[in-house]
PDB file of N, CA and C in Angstrom:
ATOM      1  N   UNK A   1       0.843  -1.174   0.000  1.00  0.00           N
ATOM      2  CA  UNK A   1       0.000   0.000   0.000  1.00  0.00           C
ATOM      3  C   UNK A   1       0.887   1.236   0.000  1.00  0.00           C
ATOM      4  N   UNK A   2       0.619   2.195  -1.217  1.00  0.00           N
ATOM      5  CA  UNK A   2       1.225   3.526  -0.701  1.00  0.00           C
ATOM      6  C   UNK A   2       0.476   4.291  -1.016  1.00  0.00           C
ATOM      7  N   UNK A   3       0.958   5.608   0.202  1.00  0.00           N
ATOM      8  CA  UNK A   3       0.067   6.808   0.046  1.00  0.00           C
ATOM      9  C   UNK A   3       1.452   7.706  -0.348  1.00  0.00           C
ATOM     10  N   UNK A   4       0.483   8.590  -1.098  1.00  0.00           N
ATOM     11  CA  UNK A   4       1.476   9.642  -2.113  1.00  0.00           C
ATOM     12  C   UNK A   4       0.399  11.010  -1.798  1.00  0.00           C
ATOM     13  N   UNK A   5       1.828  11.662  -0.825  1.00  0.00           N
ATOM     14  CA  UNK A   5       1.322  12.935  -0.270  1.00  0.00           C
ATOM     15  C   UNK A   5       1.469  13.974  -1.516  1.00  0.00           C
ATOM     16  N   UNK A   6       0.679  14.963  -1.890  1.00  0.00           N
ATOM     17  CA  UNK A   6       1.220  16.590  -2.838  1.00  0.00           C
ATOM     18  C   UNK A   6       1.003  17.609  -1.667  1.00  0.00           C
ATOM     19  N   UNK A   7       2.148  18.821  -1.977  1.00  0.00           N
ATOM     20  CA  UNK A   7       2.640  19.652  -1.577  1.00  0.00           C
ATOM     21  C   UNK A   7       2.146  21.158  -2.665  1.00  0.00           C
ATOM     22  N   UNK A   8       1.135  21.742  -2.436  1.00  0.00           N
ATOM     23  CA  UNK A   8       1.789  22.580  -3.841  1.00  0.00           C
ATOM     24  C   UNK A   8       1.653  24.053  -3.384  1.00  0.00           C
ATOM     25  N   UNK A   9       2.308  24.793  -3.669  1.00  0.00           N
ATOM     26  CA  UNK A   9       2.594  26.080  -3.111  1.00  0.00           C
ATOM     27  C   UNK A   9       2.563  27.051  -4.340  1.00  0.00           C
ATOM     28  N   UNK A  10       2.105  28.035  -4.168  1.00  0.00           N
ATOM     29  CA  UNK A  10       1.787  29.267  -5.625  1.00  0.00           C
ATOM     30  C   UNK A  10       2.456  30.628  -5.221  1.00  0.00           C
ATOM     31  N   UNK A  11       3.195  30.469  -6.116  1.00  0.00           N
ATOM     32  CA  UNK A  11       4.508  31.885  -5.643  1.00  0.00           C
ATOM     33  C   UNK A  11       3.825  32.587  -7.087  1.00  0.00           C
ATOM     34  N   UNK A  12       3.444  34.127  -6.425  1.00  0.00           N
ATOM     35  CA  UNK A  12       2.452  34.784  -7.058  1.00  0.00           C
ATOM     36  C   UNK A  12       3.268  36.416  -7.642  1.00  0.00           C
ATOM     37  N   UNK A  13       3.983  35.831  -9.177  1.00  0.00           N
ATOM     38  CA  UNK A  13       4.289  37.351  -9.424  1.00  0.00           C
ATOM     39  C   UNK A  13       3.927  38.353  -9.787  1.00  0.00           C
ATOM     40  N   UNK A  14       3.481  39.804  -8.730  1.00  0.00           N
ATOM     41  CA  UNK A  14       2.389  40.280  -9.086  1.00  0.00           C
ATOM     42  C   UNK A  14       3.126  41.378 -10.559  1.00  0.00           C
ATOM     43  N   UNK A  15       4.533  41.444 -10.858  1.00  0.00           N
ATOM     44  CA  UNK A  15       4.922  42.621 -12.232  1.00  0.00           C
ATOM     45  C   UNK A  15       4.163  41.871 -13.531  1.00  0.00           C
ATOM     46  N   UNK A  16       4.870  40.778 -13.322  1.00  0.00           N
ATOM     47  CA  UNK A  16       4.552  39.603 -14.708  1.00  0.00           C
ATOM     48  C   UNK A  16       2.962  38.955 -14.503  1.00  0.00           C
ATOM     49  N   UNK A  17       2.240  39.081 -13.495  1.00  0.00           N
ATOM     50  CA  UNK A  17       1.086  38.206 -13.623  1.00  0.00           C
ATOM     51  C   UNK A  17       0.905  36.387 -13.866  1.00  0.00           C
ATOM     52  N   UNK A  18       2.067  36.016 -13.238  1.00  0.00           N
ATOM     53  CA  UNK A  18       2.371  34.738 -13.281  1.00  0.00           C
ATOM     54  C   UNK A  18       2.513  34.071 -12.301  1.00  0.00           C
ATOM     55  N   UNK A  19       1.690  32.749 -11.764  1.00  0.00           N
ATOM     56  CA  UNK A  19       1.656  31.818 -10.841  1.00  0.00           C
ATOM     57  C   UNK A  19       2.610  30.813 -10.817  1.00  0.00           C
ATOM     58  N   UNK A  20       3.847  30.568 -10.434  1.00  0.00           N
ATOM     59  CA  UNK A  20       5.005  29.898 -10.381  1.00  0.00           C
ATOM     60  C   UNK A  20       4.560  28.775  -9.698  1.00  0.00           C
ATOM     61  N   UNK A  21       4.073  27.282  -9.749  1.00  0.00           N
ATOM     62  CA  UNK A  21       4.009  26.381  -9.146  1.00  0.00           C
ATOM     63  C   UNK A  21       4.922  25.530  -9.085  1.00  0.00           C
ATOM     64  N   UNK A  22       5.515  25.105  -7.556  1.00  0.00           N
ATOM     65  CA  UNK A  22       6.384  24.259  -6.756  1.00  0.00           C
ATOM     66  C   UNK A  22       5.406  22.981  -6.695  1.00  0.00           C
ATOM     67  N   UNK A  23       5.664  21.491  -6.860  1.00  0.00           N
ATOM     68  CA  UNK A  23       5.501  20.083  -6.470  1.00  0.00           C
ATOM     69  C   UNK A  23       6.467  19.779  -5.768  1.00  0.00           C
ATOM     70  N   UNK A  24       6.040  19.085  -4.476  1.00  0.00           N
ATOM     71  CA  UNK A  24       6.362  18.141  -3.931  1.00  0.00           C
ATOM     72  C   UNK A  24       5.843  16.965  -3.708  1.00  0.00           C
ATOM     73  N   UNK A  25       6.527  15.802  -3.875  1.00  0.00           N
ATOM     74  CA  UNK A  25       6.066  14.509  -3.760  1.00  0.00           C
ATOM     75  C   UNK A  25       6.740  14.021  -3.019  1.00  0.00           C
ATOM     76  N   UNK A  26       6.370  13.199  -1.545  1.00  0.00           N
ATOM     77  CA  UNK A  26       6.493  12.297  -0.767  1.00  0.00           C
ATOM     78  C   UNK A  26       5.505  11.261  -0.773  1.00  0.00           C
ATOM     79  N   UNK A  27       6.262  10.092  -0.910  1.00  0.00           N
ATOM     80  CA  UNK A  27       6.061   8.749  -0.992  1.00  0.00           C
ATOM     81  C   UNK A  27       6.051   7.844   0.427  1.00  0.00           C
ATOM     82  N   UNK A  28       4.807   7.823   0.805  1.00  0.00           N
ATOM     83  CA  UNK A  28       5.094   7.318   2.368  1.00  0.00           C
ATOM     84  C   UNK A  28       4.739   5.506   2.417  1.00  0.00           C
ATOM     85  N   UNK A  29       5.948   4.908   2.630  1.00  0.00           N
ATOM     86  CA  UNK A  29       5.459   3.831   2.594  1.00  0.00           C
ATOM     87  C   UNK A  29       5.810   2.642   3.786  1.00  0.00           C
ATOM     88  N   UNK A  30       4.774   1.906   3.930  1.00  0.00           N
ATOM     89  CA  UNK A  30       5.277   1.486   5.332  1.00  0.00           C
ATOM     90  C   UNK A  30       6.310   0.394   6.037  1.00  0.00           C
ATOM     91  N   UNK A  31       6.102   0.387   6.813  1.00  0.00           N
ATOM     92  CA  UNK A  31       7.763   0.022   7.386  1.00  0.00           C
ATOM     93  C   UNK A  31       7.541  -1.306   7.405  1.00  0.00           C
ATOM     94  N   UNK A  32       8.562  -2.342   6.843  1.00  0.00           N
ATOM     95  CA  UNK A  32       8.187  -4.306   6.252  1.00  0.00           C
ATOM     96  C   UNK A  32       8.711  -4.147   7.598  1.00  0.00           C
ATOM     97  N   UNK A  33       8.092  -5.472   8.229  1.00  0.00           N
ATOM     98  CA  UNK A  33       8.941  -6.337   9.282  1.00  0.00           C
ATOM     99  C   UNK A  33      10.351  -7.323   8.655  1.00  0.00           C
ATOM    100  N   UNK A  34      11.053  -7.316   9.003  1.00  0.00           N
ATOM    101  CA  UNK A  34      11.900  -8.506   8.601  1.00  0.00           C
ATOM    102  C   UNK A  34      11.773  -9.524   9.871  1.00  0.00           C
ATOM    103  N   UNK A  35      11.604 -10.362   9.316  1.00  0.00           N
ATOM    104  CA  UNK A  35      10.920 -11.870   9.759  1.00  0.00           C
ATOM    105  C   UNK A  35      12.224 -12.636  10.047  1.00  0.00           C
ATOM    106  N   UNK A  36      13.055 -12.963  11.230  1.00  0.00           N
ATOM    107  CA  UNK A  36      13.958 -13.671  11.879  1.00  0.00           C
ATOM    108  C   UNK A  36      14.591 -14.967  10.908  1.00  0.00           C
ATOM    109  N   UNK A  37      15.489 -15.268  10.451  1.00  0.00           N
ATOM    110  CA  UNK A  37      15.992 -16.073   9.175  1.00  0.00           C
ATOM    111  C   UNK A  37      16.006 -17.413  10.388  1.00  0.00           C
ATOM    112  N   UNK A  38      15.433 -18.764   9.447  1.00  0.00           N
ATOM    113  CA  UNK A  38      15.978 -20.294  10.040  1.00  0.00           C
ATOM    114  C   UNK A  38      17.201 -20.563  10.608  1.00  0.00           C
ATOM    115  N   UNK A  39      17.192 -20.986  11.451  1.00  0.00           N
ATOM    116  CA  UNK A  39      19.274 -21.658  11.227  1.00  0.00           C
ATOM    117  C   UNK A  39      19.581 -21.597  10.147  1.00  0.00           C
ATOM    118  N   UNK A  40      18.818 -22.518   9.318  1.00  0.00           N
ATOM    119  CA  UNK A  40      19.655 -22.893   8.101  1.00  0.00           C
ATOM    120  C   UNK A  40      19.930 -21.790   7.168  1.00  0.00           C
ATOM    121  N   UNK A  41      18.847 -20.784   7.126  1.00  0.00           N
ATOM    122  CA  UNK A  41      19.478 -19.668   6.166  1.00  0.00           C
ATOM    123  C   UNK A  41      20.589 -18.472   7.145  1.00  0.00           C
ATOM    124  N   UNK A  42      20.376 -18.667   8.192  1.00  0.00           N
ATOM    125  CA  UNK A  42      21.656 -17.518   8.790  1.00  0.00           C
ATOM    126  C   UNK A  42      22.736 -18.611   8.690  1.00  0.00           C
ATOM    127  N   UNK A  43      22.901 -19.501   8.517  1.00  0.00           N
ATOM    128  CA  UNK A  43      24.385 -19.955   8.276  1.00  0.00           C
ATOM    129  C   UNK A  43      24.844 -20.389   6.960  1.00  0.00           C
ATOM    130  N   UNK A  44      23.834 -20.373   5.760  1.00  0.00           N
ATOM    131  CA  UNK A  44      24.218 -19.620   4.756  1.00  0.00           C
ATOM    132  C   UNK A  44      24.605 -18.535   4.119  1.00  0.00           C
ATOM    133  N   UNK A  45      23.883 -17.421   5.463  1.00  0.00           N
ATOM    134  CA  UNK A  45      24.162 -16.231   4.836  1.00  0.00           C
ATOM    135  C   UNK A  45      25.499 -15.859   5.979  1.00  0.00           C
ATOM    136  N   UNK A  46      25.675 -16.865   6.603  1.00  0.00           N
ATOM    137  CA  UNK A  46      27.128 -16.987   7.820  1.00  0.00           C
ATOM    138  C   UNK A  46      28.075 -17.134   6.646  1.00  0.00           C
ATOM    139  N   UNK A  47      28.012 -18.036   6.160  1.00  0.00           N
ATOM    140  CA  UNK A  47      29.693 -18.712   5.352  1.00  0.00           C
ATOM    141  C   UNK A  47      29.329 -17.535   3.637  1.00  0.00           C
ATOM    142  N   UNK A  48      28.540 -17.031   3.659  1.00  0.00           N
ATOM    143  CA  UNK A  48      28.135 -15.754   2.249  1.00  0.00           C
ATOM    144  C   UNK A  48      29.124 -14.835   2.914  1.00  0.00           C
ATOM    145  N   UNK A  49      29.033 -14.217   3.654  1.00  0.00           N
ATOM    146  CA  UNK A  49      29.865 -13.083   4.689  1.00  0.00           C
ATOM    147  C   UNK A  49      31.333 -13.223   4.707  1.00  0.00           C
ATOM    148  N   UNK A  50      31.769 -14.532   5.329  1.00  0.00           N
ATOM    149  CA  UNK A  50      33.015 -15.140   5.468  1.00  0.00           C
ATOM    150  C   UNK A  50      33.876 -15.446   4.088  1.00  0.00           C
ATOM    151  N   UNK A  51      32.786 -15.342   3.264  1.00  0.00           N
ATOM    152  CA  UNK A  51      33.872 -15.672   1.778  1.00  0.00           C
ATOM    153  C   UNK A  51      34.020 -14.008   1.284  1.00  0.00           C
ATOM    154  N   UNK A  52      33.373 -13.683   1.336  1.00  0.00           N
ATOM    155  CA  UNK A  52      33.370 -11.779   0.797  1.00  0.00           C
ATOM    156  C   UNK A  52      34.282 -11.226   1.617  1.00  0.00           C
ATOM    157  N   UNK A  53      34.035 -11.331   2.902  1.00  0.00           N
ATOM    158  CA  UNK A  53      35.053 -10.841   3.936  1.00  0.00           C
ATOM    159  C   UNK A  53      36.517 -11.493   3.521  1.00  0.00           C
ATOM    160  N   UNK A  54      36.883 -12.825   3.569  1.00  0.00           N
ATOM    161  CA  UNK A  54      37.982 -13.219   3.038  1.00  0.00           C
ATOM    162  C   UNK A  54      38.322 -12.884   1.921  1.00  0.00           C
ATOM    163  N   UNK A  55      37.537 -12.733   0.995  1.00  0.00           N
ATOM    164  CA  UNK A  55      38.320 -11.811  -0.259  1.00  0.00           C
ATOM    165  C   UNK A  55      38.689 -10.704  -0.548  1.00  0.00           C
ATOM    166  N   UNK A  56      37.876  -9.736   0.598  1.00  0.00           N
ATOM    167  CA  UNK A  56      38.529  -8.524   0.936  1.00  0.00           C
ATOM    168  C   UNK A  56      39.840  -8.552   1.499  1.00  0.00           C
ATOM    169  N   UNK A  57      40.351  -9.590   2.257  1.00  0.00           N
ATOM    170  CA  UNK A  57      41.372  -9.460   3.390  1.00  0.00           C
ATOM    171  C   UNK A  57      42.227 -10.251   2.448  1.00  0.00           C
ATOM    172  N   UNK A  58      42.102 -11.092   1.629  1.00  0.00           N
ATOM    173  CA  UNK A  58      42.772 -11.257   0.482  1.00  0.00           C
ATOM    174  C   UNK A  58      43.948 -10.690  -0.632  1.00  0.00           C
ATOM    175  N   UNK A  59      42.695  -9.726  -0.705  1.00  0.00           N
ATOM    176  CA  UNK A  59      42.977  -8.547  -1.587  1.00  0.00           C
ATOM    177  C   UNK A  59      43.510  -7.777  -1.022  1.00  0.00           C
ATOM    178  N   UNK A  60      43.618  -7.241   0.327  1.00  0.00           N
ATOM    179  CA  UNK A  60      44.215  -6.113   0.640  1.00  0.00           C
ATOM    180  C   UNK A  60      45.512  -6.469   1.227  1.00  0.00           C
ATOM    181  N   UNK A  61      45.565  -8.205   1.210  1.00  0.00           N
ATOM    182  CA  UNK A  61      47.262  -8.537   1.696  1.00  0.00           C
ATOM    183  C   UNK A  61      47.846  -8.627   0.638  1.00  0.00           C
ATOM    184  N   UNK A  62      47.350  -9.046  -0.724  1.00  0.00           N
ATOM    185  CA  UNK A  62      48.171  -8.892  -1.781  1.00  0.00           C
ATOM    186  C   UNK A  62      48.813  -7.480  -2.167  1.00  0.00           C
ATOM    187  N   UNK A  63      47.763  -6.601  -1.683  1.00  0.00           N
ATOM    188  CA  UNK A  63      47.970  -5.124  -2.176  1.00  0.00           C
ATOM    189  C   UNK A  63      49.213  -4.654  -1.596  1.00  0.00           C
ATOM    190  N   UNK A  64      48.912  -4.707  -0.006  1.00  0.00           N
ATOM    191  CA  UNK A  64      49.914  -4.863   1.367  1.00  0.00           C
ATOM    192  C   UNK A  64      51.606  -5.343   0.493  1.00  0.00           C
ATOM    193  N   UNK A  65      51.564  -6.495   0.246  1.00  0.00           N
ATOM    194  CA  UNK A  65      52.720  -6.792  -0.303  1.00  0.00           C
ATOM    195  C   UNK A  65      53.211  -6.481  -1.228  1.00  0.00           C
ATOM    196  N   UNK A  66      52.403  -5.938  -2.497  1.00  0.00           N
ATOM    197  CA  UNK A  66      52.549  -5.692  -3.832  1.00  0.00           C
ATOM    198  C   UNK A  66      53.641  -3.855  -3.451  1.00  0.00           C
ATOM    199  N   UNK A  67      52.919  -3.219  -2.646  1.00  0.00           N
ATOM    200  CA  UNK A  67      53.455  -1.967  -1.854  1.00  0.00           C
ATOM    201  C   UNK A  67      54.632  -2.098  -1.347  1.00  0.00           C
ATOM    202  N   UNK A  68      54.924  -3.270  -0.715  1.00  0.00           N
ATOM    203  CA  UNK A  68      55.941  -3.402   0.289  1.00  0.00           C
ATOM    204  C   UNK A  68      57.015  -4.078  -0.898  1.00  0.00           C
ATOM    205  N   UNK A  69      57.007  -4.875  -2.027  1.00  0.00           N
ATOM    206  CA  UNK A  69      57.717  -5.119  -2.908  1.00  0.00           C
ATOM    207  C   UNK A  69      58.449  -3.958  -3.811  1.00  0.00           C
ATOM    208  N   UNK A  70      57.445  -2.925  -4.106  1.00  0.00           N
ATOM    209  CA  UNK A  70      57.761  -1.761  -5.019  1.00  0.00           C
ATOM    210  C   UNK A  70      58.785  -0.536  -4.119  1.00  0.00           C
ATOM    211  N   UNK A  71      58.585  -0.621  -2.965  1.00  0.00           N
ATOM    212  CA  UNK A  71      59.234   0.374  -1.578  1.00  0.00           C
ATOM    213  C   UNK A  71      60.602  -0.415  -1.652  1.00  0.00           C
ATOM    214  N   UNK A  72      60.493  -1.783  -1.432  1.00  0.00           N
ATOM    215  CA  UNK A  72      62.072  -2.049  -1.300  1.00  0.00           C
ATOM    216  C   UNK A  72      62.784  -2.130  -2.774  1.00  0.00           C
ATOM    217  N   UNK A  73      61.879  -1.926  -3.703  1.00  0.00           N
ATOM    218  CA  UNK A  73      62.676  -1.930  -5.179  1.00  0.00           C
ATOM    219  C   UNK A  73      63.052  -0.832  -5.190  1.00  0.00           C
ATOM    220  N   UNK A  74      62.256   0.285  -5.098  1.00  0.00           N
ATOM    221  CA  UNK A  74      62.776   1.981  -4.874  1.00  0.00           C
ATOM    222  C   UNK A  74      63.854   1.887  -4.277  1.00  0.00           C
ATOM    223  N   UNK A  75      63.842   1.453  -2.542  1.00  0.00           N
ATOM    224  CA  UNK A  75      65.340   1.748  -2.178  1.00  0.00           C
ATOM    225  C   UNK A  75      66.142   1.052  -2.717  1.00  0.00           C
ATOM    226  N   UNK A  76      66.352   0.224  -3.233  1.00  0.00           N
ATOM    227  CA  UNK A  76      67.560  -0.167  -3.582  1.00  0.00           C
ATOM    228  C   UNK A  76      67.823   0.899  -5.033  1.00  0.00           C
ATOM    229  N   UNK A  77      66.933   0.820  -5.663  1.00  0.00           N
ATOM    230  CA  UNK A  77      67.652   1.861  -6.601  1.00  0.00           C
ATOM    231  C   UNK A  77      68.023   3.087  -6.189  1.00  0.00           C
ATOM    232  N   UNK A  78      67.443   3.791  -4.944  1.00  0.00           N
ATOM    233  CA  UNK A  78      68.270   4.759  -4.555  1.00  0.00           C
ATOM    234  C   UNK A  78      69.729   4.567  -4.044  1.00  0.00           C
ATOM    235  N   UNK A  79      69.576   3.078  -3.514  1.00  0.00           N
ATOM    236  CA  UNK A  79      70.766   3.222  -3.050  1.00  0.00           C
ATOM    237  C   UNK A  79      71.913   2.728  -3.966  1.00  0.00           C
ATOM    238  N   UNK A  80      71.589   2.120  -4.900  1.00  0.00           N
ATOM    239  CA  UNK A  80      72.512   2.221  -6.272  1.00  0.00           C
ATOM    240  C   UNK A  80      73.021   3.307  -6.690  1.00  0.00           C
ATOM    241  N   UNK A  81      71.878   4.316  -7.040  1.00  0.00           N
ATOM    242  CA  UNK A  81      72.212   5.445  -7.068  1.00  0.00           C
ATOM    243  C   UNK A  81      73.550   6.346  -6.548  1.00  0.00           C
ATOM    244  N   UNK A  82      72.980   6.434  -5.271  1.00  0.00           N
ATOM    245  CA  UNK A  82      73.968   7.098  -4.314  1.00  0.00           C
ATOM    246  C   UNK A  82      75.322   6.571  -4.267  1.00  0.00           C
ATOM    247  N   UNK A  83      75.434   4.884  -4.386  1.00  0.00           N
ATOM    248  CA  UNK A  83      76.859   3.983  -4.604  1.00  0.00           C
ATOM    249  C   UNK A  83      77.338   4.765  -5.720  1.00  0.00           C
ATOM    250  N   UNK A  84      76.749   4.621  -6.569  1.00  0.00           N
ATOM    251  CA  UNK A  84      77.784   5.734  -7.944  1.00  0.00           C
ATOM    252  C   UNK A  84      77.532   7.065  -8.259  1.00  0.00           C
ATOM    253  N   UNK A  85      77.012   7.945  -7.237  1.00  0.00           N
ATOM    254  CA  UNK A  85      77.209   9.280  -7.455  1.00  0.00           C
ATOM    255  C   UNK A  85      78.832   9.545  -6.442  1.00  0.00           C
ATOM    256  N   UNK A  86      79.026   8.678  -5.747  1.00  0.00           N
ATOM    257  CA  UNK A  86      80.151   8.895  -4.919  1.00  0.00           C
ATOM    258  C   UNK A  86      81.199   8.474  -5.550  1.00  0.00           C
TER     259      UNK A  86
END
């Protein structure tokens, strides 16, 4: 069921002789219960969580390392560097 409120307001210019109309629409609709999940579906949606979550933490240790590989490649080329500017 929805109820669909109007709003309408008349901004009145009296030089030009023109009625400027504003709409508003609010959509009021009512609030679902969510209905308590079985065992069996909260521990599907248990190990759904745990694989998304692990692929985040995945991903962000590869990243983690991929960072920490490119930092120690930098220094060493700085410090190549510096070996033969001297």
């Amino acid at each position: 069921m929805r109820l669909i409120t109007l709003l309408t307001n008349c901004v009145v210019d009296l030089q030009n002789d023109v009625c400027k109309y504003s709409m508003r629409i609010f959509e009021i609709q009512p609030i679902k219960t969510i209905k308590p999940l079985s065992p069996a579906q909260a521990r599907i949606n248990s190990l759904k969580q745990n694989v998304e979550n692990t692929r985040k933490q995945l991903q962000a240790e590869r990243e983690r390392q991929r960072r920490q590989r490119e930092a120690e490649r930098t220094r060493k080329q700085l410090q190549t560097r510096n070996a033969q500017a001297y």
